[in-house]
Protein backbone atom coordinates (compact mmCIF):
# COMPACT_ATOMS: atom_id res chain seq x y z
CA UNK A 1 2.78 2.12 -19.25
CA UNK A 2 1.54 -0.99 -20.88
CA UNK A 3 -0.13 -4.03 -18.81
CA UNK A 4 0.86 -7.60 -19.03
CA UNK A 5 -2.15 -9.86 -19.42
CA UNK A 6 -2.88 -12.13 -16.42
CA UNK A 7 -1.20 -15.37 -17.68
CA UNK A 8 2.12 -13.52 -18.78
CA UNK A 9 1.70 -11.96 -14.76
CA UNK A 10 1.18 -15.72 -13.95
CA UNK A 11 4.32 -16.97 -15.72
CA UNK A 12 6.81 -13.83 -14.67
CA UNK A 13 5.51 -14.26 -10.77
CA UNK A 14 6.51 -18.14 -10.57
CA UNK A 15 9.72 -17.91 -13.21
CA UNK A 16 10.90 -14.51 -11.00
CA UNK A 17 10.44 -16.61 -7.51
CA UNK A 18 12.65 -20.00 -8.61
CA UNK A 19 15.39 -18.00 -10.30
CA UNK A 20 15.93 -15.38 -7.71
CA UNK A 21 17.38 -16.37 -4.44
CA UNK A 22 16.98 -12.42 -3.34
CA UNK A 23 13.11 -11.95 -3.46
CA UNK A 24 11.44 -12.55 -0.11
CA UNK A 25 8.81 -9.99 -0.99
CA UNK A 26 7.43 -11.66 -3.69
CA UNK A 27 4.77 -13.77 -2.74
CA UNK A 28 4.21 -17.00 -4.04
CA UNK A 29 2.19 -16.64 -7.71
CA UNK A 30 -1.46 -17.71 -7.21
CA UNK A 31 -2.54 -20.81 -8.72
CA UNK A 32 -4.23 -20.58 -12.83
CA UNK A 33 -7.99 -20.08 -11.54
CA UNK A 34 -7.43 -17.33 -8.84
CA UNK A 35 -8.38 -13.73 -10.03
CA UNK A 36 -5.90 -11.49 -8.22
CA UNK A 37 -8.40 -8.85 -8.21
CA UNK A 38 -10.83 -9.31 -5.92
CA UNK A 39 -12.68 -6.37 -4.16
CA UNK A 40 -15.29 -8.21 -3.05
CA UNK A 41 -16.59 -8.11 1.01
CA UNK A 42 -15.01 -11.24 3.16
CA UNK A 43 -14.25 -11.60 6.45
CA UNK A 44 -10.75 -10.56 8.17
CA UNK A 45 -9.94 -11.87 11.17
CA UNK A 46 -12.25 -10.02 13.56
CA UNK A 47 -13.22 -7.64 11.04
CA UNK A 48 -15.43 -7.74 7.77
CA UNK A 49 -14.03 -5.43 4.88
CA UNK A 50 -16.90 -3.53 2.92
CA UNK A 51 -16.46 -4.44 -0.99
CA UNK A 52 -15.62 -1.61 -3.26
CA UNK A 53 -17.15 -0.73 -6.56
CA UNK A 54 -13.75 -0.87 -8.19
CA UNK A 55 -15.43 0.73 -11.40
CA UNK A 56 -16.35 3.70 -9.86
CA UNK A 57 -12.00 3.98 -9.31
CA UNK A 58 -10.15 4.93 -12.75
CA UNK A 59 -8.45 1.79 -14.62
CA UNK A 60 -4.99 3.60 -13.74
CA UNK A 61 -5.76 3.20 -10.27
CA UNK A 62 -6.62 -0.23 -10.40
CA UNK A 63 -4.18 -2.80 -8.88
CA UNK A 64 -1.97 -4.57 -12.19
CA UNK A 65 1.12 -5.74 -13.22
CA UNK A 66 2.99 -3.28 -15.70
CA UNK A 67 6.36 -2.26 -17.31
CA UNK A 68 8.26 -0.30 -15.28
CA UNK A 69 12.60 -0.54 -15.43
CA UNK A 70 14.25 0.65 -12.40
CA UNK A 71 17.40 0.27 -11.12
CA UNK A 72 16.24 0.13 -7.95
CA UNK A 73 16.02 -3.65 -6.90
CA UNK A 74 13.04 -6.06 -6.89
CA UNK A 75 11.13 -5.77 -3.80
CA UNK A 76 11.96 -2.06 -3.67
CA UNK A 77 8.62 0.04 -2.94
CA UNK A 78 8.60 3.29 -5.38
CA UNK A 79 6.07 5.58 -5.29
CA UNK A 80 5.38 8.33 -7.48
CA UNK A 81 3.46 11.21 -5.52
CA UNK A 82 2.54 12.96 -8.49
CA UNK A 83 1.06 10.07 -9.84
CA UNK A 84 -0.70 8.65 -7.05
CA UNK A 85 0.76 5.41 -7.94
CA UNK A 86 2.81 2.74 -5.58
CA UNK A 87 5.36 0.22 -7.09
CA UNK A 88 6.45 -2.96 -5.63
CA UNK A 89 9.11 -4.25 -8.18
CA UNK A 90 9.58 -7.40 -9.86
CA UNK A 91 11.84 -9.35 -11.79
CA UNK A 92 12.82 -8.12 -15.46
CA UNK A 93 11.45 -4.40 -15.42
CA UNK A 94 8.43 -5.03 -14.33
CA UNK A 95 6.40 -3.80 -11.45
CA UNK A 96 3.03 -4.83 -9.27
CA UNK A 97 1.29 -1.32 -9.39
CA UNK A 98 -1.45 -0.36 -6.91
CA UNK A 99 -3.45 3.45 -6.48
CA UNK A 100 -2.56 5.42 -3.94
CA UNK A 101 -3.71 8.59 -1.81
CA UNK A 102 -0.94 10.63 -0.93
CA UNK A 103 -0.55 13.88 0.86
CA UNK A 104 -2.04 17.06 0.31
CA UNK A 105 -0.45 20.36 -0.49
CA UNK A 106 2.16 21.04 2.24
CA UNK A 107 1.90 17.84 3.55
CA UNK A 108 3.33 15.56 0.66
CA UNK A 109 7.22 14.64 0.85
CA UNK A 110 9.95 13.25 -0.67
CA UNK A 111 12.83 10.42 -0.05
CA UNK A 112 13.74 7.21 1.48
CA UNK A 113 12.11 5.35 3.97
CA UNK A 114 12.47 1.52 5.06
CA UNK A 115 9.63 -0.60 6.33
CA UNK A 116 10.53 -1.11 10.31
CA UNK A 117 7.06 -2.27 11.44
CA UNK A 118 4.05 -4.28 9.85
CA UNK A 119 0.02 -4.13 11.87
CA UNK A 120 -2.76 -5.82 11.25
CA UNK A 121 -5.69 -3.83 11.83
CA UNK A 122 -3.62 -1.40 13.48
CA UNK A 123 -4.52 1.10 16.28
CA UNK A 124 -4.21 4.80 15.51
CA UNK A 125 -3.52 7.69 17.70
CA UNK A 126 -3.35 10.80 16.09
CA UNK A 127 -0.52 13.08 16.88
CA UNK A 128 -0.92 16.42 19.37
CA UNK A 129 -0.95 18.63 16.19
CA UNK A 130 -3.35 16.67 14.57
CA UNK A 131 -5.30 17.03 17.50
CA UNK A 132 -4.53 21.02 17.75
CA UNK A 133 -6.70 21.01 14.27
CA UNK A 134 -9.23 18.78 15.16
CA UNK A 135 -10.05 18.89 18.83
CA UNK A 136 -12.66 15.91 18.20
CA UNK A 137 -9.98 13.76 17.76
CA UNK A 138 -9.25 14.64 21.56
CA UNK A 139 -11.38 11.34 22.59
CA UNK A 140 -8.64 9.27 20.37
CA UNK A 141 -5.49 10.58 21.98
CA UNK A 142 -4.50 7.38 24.01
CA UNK A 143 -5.59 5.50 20.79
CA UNK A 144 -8.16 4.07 18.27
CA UNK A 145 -8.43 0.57 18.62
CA UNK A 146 -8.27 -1.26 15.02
CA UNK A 147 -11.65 -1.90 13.31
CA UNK A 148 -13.86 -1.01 10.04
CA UNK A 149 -13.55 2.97 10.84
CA UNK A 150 -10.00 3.38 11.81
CA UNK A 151 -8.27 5.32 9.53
CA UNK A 152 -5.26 3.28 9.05
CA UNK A 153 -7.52 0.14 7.38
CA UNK A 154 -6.86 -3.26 7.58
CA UNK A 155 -2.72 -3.25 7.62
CA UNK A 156 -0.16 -0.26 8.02
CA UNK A 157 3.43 -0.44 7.21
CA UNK A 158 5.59 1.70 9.22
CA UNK A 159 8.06 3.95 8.06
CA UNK A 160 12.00 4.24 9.17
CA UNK A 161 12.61 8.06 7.66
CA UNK A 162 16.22 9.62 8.45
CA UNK A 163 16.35 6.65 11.38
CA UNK A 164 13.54 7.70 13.16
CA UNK A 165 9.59 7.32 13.07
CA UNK A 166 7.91 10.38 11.73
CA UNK A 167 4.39 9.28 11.48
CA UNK A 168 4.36 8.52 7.95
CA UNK A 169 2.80 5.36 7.32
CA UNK A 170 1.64 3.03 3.97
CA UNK A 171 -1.80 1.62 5.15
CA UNK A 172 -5.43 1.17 4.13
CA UNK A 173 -8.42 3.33 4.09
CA UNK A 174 -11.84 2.37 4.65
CA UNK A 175 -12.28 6.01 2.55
CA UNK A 176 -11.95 3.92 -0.66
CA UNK A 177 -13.43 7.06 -2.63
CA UNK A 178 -9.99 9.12 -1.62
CA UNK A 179 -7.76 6.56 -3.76
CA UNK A 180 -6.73 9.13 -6.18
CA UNK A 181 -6.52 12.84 -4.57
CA UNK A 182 -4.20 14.52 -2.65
CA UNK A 183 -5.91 13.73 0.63
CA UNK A 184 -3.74 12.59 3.62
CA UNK A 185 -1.24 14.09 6.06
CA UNK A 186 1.61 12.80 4.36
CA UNK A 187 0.85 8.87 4.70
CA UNK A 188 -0.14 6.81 1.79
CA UNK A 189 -3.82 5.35 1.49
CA UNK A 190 -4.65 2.38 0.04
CA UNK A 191 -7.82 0.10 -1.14
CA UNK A 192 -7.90 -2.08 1.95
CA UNK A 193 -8.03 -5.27 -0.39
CA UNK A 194 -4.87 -3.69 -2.02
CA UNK A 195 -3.02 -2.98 1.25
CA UNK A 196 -3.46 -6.57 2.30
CA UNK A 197 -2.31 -7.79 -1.07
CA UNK A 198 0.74 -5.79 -0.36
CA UNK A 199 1.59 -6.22 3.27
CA UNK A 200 1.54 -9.99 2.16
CA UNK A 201 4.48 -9.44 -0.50
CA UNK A 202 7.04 -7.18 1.84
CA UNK A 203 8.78 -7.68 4.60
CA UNK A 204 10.26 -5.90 7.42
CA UNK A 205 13.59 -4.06 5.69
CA UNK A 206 11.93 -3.19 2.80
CA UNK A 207 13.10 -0.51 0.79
CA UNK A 208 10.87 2.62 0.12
CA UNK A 209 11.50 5.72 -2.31
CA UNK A 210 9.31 8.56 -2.46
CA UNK A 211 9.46 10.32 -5.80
């Protein structure tokens, strides 16, 4: 898919916002002199967030702005399991595109999904079966409070599936070398930096489709 170079991003993110009345989950476009991609360490809230060599991560993977008609609507979440690529869309066929992990054989899935709940630095508690495979995890089963090691990162997004909650989550990782593989139990991992970009953009309602 071709990229669009950072001032045509610039341009499309501020033209999208005025003209479209319907696009609360595009956030505001960032001034001329702020690099969007910034993987760097910084403090959040409570927590520091360890930088990531983003070169050691393939280019595909990287967090950009490409070409990508839908007919879904903007502000729609699509991501492509075979791909290991997530899709937040924009405004005239194009899309904000961030790498993903995603579930590994026999765990991966397919469908819809809406957004029902947003965490910062979220607690985890792994679920009995989980458990049943891992009896370490025993010490976790009333929950792991949120922090640099949890598994679910820095933010998790919560997913509505067939109107119910089952377990399958969009968050961060602090396992940045995972972005890529076929890795999870069916939840989709994401660069911490790149999770926060993205729980920034969507609100609760959003749309998700799992291709």
């Amino acid at each position: 898919m071709q990229t669009l170079d950072r001032r045509k991003f610039l341009a499309l993110s501020g033209c999208s916002l005025l003209i479209s009345g319907c696009l609360p989950a595009i956030a505001p476009s960032p001034p001329p002199d702020f690099d969007p991609i910034d993987y760097s360490t910084r403090r959040d809230g409570a927590h520091r967030l360890a930088a990531i060599d983003i070169q050691q991560i393939p280019e595909f993977l990287h967090r950009q702005v490409v070409r990508y008609p839908s007919e879904e609507s903007p502000g729609t979440i699509i991501i492509e399991n075979g791909n290991r690529l997530l899709y937040l869309l924009l405004e005239d066929g194009y899309a904000l595109r961030y790498g993903l992990s995603v579930g590994r054989e026999g765990f991966d899935w397919t469908g819809e999904s809406t957004v029902y709940r947003k965490a910062h630095w979220p607690t985890w508690t792994p679920p009995p079966e989980m458990i049943a495979r891992e009896p370490d995890l025993e010490r976790w089963k009333d929950g792991q409070p949120g922090g640099p090691t949890n598994p679910l990162g820095a933010r998790a997004l919560y997913l509505m599936t067939d109107g119910r909650d089952q377990g399958y989550r969009i968050h961060g990782t602090p396992e940045w070398r995972s972005i890529g593989r076929f890795a999870s139990s069916g939840c989709f991992r994401m660069l911490q930096q790149d999770v926060i970009d993205l729980y920034d953009r969507v609100p609760v309602g959003t749309r998700v489709v799992v291709i």
